[in-house]
Protein backbone atom coordinates (compact mmCIF):
# COMPACT_ATOMS: atom_id res chain seq x y z
CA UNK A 1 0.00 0.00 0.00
CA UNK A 2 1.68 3.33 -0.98
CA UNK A 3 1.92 5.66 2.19
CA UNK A 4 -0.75 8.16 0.82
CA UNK A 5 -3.14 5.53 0.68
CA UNK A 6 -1.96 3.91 4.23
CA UNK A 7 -2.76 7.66 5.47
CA UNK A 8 -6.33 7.41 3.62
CA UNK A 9 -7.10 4.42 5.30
CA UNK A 10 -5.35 5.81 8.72
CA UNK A 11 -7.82 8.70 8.50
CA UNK A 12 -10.95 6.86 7.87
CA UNK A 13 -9.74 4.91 10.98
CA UNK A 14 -9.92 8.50 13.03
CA UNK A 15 -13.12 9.61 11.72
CA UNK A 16 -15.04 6.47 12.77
CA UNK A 17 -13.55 7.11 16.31
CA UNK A 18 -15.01 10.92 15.87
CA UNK A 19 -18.83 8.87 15.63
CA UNK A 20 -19.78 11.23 18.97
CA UNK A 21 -17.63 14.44 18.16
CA UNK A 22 -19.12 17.69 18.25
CA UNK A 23 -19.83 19.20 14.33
CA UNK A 24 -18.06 21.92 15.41
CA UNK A 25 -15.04 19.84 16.55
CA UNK A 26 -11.82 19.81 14.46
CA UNK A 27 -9.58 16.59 13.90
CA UNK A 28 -5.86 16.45 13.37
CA UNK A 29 -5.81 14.37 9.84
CA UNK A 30 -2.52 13.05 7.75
CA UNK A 31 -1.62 15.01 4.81
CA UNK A 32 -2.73 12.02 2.21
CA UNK A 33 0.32 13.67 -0.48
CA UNK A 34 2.02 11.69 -2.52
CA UNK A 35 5.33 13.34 -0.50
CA UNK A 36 6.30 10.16 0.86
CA UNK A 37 8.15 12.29 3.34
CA UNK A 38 5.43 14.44 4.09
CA UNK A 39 4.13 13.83 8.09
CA UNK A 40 1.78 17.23 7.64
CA UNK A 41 -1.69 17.35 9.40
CA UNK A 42 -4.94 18.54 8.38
CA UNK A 43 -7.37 20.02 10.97
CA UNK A 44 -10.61 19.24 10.00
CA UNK A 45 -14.25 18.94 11.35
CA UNK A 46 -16.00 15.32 10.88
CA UNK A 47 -18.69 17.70 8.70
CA UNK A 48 -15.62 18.99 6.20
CA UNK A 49 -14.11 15.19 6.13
CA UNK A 50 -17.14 13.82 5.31
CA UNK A 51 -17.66 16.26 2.27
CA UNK A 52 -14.26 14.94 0.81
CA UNK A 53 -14.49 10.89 1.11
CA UNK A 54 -18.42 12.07 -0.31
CA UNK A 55 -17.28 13.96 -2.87
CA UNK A 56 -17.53 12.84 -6.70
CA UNK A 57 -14.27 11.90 -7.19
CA UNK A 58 -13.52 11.74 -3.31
CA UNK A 59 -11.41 14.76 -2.73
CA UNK A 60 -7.92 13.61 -0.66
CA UNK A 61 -6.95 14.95 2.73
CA UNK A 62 -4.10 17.98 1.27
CA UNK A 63 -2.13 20.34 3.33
CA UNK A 64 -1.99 23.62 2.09
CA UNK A 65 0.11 23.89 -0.86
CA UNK A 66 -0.01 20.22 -1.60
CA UNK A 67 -0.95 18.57 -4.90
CA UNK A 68 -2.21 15.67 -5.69
């Protein structure tokens, strides 16, 4: 599994612990890059993660300044 996608599945893993978290609640999320030396984090509410892995295509978790 490349890192990138490791991270994708690494987030999806944090969001389903975030089942009872506020709306308004932010999440630290990996940068999901394809840096492989990237470590960044995204903060993120469960609302504004969902809309990504929703999203047609799914949009990936990206730091600022970060292509995919």
């Amino acid at each position: 599994m490349a890192e990138s996608g490791l991270f994708a599945h690494v987030n999806n893993s944090i969001r389903s612990l975030a089942t009872e978290a506020q709306v308004s609640d932010t999440w630290e999320f990996f940068c999901e890059c394809p840096d492989l030396a990237c470590h960044a984090l995204v903060s993120l509410t469960v609302v504004e993660f969902d809309e990504r892995r929703t999203a047609l295509p799914p949009t990936p978790i990206l730091a600022t300044g970060h292509g995919g």
